[in-house]
N, C-alpha and C. Protein backbone atom coordinates (compact mmCIF):
# COMPACT_ATOMS: atom_id res chain seq x y z
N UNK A 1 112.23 -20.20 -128.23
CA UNK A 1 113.16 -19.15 -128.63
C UNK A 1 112.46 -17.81 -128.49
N UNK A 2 112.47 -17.33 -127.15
CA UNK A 2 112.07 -15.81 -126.81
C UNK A 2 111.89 -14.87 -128.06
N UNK A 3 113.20 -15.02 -128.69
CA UNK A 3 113.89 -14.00 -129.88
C UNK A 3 112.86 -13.70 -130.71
N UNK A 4 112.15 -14.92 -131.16
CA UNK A 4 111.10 -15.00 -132.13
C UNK A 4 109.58 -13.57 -131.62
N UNK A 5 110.03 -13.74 -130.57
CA UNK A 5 108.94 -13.22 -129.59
C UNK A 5 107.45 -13.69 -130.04
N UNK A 6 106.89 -13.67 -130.84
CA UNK A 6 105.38 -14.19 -130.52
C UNK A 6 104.96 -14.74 -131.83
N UNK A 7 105.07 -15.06 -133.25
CA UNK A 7 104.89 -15.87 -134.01
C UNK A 7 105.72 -17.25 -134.04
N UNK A 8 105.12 -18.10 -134.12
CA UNK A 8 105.84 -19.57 -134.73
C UNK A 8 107.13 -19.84 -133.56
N UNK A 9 106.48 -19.49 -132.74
CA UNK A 9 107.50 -19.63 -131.32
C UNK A 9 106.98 -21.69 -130.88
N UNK A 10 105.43 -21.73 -130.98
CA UNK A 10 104.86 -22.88 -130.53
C UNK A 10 105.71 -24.26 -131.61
N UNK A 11 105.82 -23.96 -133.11
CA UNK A 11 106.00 -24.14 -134.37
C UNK A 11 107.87 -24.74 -133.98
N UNK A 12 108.37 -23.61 -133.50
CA UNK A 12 109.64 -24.17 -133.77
C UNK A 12 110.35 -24.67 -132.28
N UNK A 13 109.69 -24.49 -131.01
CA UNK A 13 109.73 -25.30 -130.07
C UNK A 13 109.48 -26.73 -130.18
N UNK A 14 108.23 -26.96 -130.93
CA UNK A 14 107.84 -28.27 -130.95
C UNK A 14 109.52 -29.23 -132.07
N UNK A 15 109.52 -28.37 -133.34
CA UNK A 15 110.41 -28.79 -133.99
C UNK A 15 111.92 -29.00 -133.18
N UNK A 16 112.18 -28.33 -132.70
CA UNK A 16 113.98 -28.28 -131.66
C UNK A 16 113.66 -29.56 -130.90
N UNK A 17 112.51 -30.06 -130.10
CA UNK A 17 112.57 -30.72 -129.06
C UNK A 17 112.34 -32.02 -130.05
N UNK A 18 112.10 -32.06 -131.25
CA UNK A 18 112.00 -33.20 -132.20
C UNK A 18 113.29 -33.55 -132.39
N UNK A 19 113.72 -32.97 -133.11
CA UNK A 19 115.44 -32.64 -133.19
C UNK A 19 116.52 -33.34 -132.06
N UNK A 20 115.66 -32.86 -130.83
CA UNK A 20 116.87 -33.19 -130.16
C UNK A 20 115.77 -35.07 -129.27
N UNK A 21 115.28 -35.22 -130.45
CA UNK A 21 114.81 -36.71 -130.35
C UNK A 21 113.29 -37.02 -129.10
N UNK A 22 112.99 -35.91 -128.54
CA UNK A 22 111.48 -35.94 -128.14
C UNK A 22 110.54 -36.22 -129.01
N UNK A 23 109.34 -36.83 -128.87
CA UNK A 23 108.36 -36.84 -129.71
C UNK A 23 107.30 -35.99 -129.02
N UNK A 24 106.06 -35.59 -130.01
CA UNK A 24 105.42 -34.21 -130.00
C UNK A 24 104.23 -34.75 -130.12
N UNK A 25 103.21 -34.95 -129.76
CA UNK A 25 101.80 -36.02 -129.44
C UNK A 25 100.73 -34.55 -129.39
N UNK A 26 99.69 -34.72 -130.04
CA UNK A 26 98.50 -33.76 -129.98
C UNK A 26 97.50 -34.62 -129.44
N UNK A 27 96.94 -33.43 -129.16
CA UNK A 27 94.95 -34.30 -128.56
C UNK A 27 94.55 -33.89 -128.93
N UNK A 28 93.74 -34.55 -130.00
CA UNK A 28 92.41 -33.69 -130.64
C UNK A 28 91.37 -33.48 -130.23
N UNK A 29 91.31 -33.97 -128.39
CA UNK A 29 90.14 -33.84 -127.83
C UNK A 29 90.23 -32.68 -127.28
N UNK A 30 91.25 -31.99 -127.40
CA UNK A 30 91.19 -30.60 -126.56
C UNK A 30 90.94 -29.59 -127.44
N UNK A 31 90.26 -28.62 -126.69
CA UNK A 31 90.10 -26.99 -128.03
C UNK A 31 90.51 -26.01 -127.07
N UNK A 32 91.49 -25.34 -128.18
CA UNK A 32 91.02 -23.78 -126.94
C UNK A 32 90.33 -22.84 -128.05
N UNK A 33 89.62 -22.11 -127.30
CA UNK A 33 89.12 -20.58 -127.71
C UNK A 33 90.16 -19.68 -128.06
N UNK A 34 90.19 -19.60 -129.40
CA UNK A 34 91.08 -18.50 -129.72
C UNK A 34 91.27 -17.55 -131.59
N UNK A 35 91.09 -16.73 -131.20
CA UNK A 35 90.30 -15.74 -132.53
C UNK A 35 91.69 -15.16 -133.27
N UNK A 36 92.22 -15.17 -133.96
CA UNK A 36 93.49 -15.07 -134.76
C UNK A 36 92.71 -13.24 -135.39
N UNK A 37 93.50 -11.92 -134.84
CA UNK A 37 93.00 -10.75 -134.63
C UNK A 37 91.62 -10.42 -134.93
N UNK A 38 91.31 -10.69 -136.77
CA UNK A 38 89.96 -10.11 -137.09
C UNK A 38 89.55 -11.31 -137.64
N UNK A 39 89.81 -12.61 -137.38
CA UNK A 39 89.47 -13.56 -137.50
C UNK A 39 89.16 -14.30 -139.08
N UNK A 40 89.00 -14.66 -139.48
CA UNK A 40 89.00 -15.41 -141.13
C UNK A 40 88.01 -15.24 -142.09
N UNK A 41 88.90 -14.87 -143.34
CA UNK A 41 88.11 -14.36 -144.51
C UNK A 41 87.79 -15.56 -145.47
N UNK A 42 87.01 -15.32 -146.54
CA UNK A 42 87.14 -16.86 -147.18
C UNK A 42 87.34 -15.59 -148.69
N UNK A 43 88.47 -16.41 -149.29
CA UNK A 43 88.94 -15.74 -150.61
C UNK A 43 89.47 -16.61 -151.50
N UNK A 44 88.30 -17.04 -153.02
CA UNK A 44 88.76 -17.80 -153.75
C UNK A 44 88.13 -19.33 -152.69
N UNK A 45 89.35 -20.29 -152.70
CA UNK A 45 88.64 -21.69 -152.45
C UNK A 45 89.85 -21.79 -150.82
N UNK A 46 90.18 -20.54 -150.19
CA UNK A 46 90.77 -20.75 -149.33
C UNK A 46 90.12 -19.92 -148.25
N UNK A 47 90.58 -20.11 -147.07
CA UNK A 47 90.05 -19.31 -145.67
C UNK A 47 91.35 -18.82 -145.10
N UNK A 48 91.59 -17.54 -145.28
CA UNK A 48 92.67 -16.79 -145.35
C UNK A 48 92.43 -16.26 -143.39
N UNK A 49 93.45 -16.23 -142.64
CA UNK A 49 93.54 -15.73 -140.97
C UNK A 49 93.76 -14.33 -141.35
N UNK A 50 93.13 -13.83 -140.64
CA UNK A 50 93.02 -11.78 -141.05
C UNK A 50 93.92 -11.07 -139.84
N UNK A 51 95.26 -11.31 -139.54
CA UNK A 51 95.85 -10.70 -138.07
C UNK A 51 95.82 -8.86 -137.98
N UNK A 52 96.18 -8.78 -136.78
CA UNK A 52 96.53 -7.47 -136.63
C UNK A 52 97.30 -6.63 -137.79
N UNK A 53 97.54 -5.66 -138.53
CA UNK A 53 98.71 -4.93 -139.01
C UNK A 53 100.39 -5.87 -138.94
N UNK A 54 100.64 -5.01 -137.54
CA UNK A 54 101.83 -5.88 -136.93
C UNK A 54 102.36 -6.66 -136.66
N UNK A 55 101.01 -7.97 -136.94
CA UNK A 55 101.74 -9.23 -136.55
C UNK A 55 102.06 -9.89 -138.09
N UNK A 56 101.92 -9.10 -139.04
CA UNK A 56 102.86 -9.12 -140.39
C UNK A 56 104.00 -9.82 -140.56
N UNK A 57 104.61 -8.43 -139.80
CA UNK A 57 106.27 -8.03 -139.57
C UNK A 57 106.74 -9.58 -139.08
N UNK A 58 106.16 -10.02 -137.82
CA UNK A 58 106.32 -11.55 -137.41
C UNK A 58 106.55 -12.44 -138.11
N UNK A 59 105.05 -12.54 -138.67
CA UNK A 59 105.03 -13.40 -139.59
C UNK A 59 106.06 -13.42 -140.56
N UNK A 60 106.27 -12.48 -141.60
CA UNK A 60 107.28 -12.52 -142.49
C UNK A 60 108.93 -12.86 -141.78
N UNK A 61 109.20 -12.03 -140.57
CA UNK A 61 110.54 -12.10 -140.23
C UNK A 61 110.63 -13.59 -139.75
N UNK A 62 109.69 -13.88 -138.94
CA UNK A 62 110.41 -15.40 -138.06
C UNK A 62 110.18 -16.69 -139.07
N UNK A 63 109.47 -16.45 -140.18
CA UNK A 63 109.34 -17.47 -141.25
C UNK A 63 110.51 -17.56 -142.15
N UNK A 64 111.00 -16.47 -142.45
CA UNK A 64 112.28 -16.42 -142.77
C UNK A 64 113.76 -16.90 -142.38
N UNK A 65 113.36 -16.40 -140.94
CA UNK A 65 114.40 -17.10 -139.69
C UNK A 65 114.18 -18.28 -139.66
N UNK A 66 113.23 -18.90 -139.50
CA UNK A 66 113.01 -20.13 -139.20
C UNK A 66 113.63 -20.96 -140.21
N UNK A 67 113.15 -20.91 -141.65
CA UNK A 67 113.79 -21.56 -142.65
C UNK A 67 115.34 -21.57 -142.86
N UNK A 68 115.59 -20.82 -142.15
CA UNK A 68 117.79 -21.17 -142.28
C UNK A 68 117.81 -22.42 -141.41
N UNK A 69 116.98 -22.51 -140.59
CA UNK A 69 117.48 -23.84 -139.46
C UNK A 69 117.17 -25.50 -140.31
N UNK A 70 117.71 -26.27 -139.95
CA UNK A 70 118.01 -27.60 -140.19
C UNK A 70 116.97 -28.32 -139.89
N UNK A 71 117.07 -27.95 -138.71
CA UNK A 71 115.56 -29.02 -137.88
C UNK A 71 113.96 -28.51 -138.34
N UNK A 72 113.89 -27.47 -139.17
CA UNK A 72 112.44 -27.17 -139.53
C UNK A 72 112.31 -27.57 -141.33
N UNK A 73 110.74 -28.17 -140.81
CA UNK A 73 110.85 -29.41 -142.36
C UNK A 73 110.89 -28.71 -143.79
N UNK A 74 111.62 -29.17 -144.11
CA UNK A 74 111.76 -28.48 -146.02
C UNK A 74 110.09 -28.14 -146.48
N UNK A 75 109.26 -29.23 -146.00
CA UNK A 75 107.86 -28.88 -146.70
C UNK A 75 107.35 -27.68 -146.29
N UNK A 76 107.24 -27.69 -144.89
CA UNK A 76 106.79 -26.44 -143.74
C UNK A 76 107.42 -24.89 -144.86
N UNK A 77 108.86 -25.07 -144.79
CA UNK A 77 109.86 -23.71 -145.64
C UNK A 77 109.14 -24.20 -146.95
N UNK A 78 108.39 -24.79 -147.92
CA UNK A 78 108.33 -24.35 -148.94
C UNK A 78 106.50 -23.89 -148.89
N UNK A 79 105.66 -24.52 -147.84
CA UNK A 79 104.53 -24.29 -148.03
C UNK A 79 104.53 -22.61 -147.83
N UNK A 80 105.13 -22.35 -146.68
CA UNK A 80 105.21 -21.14 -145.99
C UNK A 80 105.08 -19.70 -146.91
N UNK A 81 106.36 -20.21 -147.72
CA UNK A 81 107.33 -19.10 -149.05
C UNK A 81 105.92 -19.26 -149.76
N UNK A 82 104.93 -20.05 -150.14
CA UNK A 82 103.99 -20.09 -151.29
C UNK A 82 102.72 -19.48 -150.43
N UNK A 83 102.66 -19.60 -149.04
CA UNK A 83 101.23 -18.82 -148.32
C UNK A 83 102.10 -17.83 -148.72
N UNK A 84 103.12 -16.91 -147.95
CA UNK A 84 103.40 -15.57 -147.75
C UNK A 84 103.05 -14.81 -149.01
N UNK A 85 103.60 -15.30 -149.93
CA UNK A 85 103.69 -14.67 -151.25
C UNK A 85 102.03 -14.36 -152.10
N UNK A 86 101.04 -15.26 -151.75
CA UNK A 86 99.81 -15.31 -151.66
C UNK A 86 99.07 -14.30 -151.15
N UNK A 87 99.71 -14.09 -149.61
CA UNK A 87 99.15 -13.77 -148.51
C UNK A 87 99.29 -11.99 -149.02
N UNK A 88 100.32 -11.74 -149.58
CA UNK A 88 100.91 -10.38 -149.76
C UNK A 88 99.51 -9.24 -150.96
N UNK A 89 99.76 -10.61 -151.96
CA UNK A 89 98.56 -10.12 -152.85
C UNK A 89 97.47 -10.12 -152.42
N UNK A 90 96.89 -10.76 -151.68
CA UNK A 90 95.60 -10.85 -151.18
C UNK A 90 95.78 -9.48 -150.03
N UNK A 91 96.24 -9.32 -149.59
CA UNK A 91 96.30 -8.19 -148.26
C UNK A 91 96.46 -6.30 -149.08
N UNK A 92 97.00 -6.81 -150.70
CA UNK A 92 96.77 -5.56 -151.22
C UNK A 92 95.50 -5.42 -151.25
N UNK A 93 94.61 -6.02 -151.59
CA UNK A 93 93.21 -5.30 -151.89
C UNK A 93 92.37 -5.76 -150.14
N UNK A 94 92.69 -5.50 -149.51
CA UNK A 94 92.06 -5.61 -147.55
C UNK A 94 92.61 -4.09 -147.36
N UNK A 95 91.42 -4.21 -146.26
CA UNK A 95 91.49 -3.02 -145.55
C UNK A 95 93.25 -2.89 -145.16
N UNK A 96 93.55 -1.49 -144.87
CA UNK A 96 94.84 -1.28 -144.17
C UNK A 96 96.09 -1.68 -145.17
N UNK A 97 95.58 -1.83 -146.27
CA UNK A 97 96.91 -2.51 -147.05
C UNK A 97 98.09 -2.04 -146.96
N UNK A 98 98.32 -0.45 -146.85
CA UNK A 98 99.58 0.22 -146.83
C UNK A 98 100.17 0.31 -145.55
N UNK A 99 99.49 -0.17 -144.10
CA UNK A 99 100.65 -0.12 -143.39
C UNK A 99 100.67 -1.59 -143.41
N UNK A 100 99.85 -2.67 -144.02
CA UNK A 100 100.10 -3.91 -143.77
C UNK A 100 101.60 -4.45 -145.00
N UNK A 101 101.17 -3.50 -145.83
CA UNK A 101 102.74 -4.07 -146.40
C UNK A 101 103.98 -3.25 -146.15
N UNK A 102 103.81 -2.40 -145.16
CA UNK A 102 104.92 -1.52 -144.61
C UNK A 102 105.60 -3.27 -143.77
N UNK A 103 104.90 -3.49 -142.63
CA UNK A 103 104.44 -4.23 -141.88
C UNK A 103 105.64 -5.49 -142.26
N UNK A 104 104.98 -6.28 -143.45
CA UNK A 104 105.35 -7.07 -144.15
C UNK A 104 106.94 -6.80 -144.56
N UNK A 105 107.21 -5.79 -145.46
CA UNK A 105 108.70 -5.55 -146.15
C UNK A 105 109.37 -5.59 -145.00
N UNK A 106 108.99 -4.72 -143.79
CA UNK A 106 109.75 -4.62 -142.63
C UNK A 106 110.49 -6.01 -141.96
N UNK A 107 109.64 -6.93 -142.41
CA UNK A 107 109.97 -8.11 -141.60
C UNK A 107 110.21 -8.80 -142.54
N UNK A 108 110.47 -9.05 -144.20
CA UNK A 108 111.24 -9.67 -144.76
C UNK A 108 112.37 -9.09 -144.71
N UNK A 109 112.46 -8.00 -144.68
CA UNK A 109 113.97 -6.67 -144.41
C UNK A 109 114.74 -7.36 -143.11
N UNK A 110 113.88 -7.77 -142.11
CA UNK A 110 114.52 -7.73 -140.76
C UNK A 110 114.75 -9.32 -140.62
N UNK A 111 114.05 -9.77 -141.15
CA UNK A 111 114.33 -11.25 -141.36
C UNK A 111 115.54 -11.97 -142.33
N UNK A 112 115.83 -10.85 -143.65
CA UNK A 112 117.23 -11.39 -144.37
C UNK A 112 118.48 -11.32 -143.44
N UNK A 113 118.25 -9.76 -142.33
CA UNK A 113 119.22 -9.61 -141.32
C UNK A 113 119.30 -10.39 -140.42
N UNK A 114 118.56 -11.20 -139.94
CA UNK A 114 118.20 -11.69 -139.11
C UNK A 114 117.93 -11.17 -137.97
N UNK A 115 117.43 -9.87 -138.20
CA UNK A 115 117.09 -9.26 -136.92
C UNK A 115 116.16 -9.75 -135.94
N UNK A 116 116.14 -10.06 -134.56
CA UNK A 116 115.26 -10.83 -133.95
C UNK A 116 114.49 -9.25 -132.64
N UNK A 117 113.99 -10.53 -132.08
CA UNK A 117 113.22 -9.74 -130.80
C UNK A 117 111.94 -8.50 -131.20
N UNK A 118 111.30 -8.13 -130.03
CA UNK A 118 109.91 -7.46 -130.06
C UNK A 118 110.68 -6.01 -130.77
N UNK A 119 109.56 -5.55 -131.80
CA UNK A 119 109.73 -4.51 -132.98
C UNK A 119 109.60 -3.22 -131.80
N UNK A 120 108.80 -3.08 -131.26
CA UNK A 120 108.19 -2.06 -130.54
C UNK A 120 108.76 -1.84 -129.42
C-alpha cells in the first residue's frame, strides 16, 4: 500500500497477502545491514530505535491506519498503542523533542483523518 508511503508498508503487505490466504516464511539465515536513523538507545530495561524527526509522523499515522483494518492482528494494534504511548514520553526528554512531538501529534492528527501519502 504505496499510501502508507514508507513505515509498516513491509508489516501490512505481509499481513494482506496472509489474509488473502498466502503464507509468509522468514530466513533467519539472512541479515541485511540496516541502521534505523540514529540507531538504538537503551532506556530503563528496553532498547528503544532512535528515527529521524519525521519518520514520527509515519509512525504514529500508519499505526493508526493500520489498526482500523481486519486483517492486522489485535495483538500487533494493542502492542503498538502501548510502544507509541511509551515512545512519546521517552522522546520528551531526547534530543529534538519539540519538533519530534510536532512530528508525532501531526500524524496521530493525520491518522484519525486518515490522511495518507508522503507529508512533504
Amino acid at each position: 500500500n504505496e499510501d502508507l508511503f514508507i513505515d509498516l508498508v513491509d508489516w501490512e503487505w505481509c499481513w494482506r497477502a496472509r489474509s488473502k490466504g498466502y503464507k509468509i516464511f522468514i530466513d533467519k539465515r539472512l541479515t541485511i545491514m540496516h541502521m534505523l536513523g540514529r540507531g538504538h538507545k537503551n532506556f530503563l530495561f528496553f532498547k528503544i530505535g532512535v528515527p529521524d524527526p519525521i519518520r514520527h509522523y509515519y509512525q504514529y499515522r500508519n499505526s493508526i491506519i493500520l489498526s482500523r483494518l481486519n486483517y492486522v492482528p489485535v495483538k500487533w494494534k494493542l502492542s503498538r498503542f502501548i510502544i507509541h504511548i511509551f515512545k512519546l514520553v521517552f522522546f520528551l526528554f531526547y534530543d529534538q523533542r519539540l519538533i519530534r512531538l510536532k512530528y508525532a501529534i501531526k500524524g496521530i492528527k493525520d491518522g484519525l483523518f486518515n490522511k495518507t501519502g508522503k507529508l512533504i
